[in-house]
N, C-alpha and C. Protein backbone atom coordinates (compact mmCIF):
# COMPACT_ATOMS: atom_id res chain seq x y z
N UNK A 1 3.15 2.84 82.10
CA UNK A 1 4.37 2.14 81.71
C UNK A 1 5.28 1.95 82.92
N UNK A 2 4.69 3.01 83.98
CA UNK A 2 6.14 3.09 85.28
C UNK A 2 5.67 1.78 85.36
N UNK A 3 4.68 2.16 85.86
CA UNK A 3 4.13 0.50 86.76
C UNK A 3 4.52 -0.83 86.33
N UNK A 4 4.26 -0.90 84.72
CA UNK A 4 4.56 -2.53 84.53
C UNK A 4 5.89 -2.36 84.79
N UNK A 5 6.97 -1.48 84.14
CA UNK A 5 8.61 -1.70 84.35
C UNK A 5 8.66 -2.32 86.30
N UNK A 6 8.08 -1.52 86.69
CA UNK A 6 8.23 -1.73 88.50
C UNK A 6 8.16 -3.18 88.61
N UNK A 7 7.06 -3.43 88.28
CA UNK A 7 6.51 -4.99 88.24
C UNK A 7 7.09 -6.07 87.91
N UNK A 8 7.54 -5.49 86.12
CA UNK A 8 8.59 -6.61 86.11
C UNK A 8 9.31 -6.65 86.80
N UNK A 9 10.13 -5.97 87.28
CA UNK A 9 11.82 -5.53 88.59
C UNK A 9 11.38 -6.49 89.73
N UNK A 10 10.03 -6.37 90.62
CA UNK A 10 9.77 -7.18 91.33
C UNK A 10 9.40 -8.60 90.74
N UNK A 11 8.86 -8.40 89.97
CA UNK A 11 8.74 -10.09 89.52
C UNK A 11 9.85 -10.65 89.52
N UNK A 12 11.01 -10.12 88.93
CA UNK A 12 12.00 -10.79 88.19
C UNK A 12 13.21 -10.95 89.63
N UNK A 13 12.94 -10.03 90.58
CA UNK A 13 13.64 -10.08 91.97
C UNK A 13 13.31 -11.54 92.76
N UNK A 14 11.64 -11.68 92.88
CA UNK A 14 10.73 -12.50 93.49
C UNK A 14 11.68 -14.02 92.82
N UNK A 15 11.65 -14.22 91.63
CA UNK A 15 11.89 -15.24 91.04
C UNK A 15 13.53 -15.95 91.14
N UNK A 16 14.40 -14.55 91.40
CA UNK A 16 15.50 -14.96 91.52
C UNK A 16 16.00 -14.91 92.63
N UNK A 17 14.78 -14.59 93.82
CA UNK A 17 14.88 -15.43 95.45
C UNK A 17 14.51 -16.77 95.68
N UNK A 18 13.12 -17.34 94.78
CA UNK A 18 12.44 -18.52 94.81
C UNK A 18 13.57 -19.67 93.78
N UNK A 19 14.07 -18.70 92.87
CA UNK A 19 15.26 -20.13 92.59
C UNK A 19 16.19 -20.34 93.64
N UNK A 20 16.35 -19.87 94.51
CA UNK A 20 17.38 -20.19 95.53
C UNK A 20 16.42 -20.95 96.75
N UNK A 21 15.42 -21.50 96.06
CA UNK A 21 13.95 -22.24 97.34
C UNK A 21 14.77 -22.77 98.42
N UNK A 22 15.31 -24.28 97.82
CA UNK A 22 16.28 -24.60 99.20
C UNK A 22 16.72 -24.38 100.48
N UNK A 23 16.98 -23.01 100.78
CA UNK A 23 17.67 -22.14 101.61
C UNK A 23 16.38 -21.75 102.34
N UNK A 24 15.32 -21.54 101.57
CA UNK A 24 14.38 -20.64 102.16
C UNK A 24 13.07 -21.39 102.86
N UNK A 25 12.36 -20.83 103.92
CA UNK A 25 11.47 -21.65 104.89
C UNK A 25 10.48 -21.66 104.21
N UNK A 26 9.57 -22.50 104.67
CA UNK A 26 8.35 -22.50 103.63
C UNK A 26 7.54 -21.64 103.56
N UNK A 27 7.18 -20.43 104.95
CA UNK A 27 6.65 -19.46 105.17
C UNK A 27 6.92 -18.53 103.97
N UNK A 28 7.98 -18.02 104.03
CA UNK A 28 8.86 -17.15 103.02
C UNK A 28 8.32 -17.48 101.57
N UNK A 29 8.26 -19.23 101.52
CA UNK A 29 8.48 -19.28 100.20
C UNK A 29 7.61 -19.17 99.22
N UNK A 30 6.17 -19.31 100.78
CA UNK A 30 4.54 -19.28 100.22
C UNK A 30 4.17 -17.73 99.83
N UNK A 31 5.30 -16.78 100.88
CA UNK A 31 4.27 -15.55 100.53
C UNK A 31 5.24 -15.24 99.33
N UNK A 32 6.31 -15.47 98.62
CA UNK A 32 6.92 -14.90 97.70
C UNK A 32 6.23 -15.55 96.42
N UNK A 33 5.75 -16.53 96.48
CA UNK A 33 4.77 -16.90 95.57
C UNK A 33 3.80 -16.70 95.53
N UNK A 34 2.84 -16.05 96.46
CA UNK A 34 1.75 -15.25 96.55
C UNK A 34 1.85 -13.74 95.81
N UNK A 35 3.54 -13.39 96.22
CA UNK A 35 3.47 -11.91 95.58
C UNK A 35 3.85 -12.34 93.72
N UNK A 36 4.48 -13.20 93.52
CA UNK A 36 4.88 -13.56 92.34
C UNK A 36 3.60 -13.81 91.29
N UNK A 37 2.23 -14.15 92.00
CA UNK A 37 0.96 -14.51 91.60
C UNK A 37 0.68 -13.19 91.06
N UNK A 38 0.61 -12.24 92.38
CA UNK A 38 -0.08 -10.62 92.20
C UNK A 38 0.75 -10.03 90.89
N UNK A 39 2.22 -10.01 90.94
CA UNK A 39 2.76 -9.38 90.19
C UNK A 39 2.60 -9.76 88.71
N UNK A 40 2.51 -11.12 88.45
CA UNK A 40 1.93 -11.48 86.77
C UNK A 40 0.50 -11.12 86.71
N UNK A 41 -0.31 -10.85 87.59
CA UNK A 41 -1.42 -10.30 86.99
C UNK A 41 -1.50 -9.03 86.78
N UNK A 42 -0.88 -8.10 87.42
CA UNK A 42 -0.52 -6.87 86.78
C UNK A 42 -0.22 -6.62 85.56
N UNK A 43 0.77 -7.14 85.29
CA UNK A 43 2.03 -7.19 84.17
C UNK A 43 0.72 -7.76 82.40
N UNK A 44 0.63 -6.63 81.58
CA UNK A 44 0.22 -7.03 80.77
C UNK A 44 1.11 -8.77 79.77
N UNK A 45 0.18 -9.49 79.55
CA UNK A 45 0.62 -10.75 78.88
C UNK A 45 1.77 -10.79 77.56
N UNK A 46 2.18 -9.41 77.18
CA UNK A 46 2.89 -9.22 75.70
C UNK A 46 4.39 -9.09 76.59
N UNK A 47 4.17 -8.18 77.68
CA UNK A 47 5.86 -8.65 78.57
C UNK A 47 5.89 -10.10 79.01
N UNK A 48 4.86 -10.81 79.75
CA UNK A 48 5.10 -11.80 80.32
C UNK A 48 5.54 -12.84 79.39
N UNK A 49 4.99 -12.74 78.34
CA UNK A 49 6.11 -13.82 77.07
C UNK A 49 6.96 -13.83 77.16
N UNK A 50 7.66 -12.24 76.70
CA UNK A 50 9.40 -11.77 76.68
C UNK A 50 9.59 -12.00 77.75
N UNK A 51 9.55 -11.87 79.11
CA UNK A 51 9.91 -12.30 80.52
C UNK A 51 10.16 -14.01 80.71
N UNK A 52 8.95 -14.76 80.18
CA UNK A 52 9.08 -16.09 80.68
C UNK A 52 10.29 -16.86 79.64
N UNK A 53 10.07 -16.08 78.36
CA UNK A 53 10.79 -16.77 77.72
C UNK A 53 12.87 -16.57 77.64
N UNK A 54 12.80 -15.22 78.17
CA UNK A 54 14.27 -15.07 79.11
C UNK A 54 14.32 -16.12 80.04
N UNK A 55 13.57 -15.54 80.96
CA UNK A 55 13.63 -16.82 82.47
C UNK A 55 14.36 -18.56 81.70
N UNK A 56 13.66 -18.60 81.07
CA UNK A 56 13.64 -20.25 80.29
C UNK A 56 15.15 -20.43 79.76
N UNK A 57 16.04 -19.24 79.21
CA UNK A 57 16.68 -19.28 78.46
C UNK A 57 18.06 -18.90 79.71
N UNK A 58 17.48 -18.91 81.05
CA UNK A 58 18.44 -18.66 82.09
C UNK A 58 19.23 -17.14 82.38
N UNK A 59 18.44 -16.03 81.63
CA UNK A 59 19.34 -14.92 81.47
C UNK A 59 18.62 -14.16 82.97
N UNK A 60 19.23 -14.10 83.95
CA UNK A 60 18.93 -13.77 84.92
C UNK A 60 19.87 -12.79 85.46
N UNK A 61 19.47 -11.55 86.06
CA UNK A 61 18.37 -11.27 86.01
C UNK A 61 17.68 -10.41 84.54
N UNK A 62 16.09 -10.84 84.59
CA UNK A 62 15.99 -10.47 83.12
C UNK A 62 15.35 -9.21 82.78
N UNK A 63 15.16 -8.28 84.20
CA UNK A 63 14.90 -6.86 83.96
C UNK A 63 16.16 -6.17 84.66
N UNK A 64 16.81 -5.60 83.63
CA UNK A 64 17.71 -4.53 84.25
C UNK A 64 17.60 -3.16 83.20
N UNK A 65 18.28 -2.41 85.01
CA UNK A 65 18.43 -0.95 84.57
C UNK A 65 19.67 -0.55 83.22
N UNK A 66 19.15 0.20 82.55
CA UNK A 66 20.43 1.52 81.78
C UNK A 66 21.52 2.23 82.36
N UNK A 67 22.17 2.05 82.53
CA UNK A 67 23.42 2.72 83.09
C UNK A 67 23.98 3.19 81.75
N UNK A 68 24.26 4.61 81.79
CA UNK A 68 24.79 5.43 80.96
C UNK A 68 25.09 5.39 79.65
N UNK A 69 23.92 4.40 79.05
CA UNK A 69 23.66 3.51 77.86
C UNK A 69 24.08 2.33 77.74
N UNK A 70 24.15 1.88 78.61
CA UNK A 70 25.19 0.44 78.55
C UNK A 70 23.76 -0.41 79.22
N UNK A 71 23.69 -1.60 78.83
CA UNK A 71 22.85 -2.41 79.42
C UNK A 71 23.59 -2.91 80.77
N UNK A 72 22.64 -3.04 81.82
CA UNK A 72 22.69 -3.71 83.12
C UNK A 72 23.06 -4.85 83.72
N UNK A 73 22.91 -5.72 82.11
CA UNK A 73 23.31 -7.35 82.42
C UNK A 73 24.49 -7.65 81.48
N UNK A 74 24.53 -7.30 80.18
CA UNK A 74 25.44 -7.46 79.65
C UNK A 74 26.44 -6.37 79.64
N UNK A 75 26.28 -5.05 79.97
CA UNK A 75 27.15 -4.24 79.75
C UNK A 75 27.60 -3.80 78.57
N UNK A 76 27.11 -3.87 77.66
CA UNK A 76 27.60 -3.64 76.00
C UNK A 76 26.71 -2.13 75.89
N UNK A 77 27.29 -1.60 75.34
CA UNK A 77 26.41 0.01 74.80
C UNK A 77 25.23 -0.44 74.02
N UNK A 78 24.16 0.45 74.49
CA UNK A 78 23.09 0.39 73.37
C UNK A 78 23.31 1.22 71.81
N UNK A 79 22.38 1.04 71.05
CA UNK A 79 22.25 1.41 69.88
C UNK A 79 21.81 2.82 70.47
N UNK A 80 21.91 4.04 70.03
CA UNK A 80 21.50 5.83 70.61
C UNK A 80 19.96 5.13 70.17
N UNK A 81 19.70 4.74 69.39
CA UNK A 81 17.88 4.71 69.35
C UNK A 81 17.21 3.98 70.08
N UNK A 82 17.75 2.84 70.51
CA UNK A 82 17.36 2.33 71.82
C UNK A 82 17.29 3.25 72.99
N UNK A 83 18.32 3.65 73.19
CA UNK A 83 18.40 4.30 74.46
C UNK A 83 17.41 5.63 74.35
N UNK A 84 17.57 6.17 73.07
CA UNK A 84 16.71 7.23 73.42
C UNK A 84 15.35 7.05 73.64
N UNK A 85 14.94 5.72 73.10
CA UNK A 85 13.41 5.40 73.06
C UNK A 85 13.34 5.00 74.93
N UNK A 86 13.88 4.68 75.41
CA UNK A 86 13.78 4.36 76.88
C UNK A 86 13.91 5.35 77.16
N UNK A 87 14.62 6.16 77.26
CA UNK A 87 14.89 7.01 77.92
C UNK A 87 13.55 8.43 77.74
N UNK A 88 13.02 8.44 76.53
CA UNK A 88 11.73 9.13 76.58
C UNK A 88 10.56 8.49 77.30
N UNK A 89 10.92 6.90 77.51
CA UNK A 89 9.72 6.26 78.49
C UNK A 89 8.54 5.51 77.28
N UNK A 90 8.78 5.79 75.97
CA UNK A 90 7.52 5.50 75.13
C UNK A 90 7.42 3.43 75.11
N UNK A 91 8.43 2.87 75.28
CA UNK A 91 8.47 1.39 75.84
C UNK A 91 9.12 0.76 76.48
N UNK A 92 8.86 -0.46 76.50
CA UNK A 92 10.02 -1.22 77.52
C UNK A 92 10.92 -2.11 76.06
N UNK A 93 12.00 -1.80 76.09
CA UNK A 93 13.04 -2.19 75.15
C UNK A 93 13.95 -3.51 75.25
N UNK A 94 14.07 -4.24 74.94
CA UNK A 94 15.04 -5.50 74.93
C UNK A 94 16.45 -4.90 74.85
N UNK A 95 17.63 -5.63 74.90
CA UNK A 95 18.78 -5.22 75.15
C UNK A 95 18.99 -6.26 73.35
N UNK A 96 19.81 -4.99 72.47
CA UNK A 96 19.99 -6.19 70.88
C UNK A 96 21.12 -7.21 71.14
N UNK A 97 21.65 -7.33 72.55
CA UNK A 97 22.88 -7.87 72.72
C UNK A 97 22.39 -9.59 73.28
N UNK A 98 21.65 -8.86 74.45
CA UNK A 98 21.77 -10.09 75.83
C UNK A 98 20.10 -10.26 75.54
N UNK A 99 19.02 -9.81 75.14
CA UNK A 99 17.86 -9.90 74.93
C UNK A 99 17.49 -9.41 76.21
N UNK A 100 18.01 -8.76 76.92
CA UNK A 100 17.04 -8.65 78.58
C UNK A 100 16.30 -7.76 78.12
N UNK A 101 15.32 -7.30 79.38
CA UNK A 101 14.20 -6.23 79.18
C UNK A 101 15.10 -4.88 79.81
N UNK A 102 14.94 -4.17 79.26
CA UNK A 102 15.77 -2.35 79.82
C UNK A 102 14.60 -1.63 79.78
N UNK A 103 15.29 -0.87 81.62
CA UNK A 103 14.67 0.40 81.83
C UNK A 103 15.06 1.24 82.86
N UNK A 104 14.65 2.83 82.58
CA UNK A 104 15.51 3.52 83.03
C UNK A 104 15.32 3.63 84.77
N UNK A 105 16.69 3.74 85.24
CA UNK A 105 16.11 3.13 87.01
C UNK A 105 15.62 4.99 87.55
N UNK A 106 15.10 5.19 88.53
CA UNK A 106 14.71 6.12 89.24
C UNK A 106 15.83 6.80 90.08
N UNK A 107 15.49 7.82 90.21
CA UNK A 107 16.30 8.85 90.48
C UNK A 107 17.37 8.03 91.70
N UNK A 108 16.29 7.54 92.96
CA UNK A 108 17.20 7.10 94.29
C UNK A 108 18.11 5.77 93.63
N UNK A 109 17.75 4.49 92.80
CA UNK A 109 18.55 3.54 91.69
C UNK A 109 20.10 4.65 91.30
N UNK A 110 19.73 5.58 90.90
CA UNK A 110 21.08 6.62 89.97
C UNK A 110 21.78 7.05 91.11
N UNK A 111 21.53 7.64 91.93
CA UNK A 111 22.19 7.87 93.32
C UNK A 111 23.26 7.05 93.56
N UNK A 112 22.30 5.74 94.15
CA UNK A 112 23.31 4.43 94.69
C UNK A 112 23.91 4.28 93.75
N UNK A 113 23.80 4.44 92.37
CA UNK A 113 24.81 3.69 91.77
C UNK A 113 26.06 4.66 91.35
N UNK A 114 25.65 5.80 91.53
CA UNK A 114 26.92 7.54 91.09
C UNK A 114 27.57 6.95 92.51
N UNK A 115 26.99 6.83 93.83
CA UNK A 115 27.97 6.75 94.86
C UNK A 115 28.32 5.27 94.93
N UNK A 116 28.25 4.13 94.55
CA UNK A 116 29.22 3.37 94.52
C UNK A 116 30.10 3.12 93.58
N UNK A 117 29.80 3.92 92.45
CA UNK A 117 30.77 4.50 91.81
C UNK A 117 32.28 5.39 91.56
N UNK A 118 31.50 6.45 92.65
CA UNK A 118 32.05 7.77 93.10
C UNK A 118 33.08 6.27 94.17
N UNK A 119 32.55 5.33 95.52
CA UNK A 119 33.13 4.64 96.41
C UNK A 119 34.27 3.88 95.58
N UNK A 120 34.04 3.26 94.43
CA UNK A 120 34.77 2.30 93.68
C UNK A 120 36.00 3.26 93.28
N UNK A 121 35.85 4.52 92.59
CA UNK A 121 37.03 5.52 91.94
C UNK A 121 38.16 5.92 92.96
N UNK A 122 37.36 6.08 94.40
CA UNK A 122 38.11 6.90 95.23
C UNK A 122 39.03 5.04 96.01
N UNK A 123 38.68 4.32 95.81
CA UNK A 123 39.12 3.49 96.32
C UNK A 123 40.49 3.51 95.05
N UNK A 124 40.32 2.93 93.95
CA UNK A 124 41.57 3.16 92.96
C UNK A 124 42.39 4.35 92.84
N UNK A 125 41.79 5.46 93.69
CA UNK A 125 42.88 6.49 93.55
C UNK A 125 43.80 6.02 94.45
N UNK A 126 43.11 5.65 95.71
CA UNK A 126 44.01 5.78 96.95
C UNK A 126 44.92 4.42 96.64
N UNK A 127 44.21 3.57 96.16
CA UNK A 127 45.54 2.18 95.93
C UNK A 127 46.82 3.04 94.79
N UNK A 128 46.28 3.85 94.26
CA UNK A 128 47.43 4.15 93.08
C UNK A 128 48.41 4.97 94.08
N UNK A 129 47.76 5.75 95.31
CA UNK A 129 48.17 6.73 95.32
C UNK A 129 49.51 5.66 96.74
N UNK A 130 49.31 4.48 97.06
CA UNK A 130 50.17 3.61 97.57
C UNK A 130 51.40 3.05 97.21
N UNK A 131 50.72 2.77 95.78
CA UNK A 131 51.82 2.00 95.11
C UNK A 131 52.53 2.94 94.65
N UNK A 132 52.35 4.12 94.49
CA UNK A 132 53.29 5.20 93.84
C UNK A 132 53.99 5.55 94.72
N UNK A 133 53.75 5.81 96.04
CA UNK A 133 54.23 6.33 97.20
C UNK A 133 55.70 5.41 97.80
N UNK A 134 55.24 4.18 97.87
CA UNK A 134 55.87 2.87 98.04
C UNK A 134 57.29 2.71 96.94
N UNK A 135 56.79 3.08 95.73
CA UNK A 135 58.12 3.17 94.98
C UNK A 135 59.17 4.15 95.13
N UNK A 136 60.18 3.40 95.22
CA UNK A 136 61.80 4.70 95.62
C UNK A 136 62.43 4.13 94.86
N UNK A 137 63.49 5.04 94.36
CA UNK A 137 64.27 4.88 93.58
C UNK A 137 65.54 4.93 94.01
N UNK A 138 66.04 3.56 94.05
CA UNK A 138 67.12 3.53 93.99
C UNK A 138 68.79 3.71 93.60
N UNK A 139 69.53 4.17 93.70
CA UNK A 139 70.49 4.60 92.93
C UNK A 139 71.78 3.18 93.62
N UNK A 140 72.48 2.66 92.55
CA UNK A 140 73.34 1.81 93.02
C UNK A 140 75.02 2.68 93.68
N UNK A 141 76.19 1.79 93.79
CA UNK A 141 76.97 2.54 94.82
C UNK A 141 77.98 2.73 93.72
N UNK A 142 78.14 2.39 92.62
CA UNK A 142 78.56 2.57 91.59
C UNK A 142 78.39 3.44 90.69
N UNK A 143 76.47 3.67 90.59
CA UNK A 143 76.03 4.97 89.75
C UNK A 143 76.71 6.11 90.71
N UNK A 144 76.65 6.40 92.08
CA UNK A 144 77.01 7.46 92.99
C UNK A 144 78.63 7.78 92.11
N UNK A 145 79.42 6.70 92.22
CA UNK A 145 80.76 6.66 92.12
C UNK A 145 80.93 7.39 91.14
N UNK A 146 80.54 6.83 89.71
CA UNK A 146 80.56 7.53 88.84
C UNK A 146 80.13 9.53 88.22
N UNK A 147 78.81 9.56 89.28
CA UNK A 147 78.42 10.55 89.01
C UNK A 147 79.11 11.16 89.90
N UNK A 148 79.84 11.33 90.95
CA UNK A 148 80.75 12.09 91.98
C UNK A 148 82.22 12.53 91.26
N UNK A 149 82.12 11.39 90.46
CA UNK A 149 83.93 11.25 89.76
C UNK A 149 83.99 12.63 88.66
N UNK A 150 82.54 12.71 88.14
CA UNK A 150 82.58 13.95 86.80
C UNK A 150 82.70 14.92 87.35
């Protein structure tokens, strides 16, 4: 099961370099379609339906990872039985939201994404910790007056 999930990830990577053909030399563009060849023959034919028929429907990209039950492309929480069924590994699961394919990313995937996470939080502390800093409070020459006079 690792394998086809892998497969799709590269397939579905491969495909959303070759839609950007234009840009790319023809060298490039022959061997990414050479690997795009290898990788559907791997890939048993019951994903490559659900795969082609995303692709068709423009939902790109159409294999993403689980993040903390939340789908990858749409971001909406899964159903707990979805997730738990991925998350035991027994299939590759559609998303009931966005229809993508979900699966759970590998340990070094969870890493990068806790530390640009962990990068993203520490960045909002320190802006808060600006704008808070930055604010003073002013007292007018009148409030003084008054509060000196009692």
């Amino acid at each position: 099961m690792d394998r086809t999930v892998r497969a799709l990830a590269d397939l579905s990577a491969v495909d959303d370099q070759l839609s950007g053909r234009e840009t790319l030399m023809d060298g490039l563009a022959r061997a990414l379609e050479e690997r795009r060849v290898a990788l559907r023959e791997v890939i048993p034919a019951l994903f490559l339906a659900a795969y082609d028929a995303l692709g068709r429907k423009g939902r790109r990209p159409v294999v993403v990872p689980v993040r903390g039950a939340h789908c990858g492309g749409c971001h909406l929480r899964l159903p707990p039985q979805i997730d738990s069924s991925i998350r035991r590994g027994q299939s590759l699961c559609s998303c009931p939201h966005c229809g993508r394919l979900l699966y759970l990313p590998g340990v070094e995937e969870n890493e990068k994404a806790s530390k640009l996470k962990d990068k993203t939080a520490d960045k909002a502390k320190r802006a808060r910790r600006r704008r808070s800093s930055t604010r003073r409070t002013t007292v007018s020459p009148r409030a003084l007056e008054r509060t000196s006079s009692s």
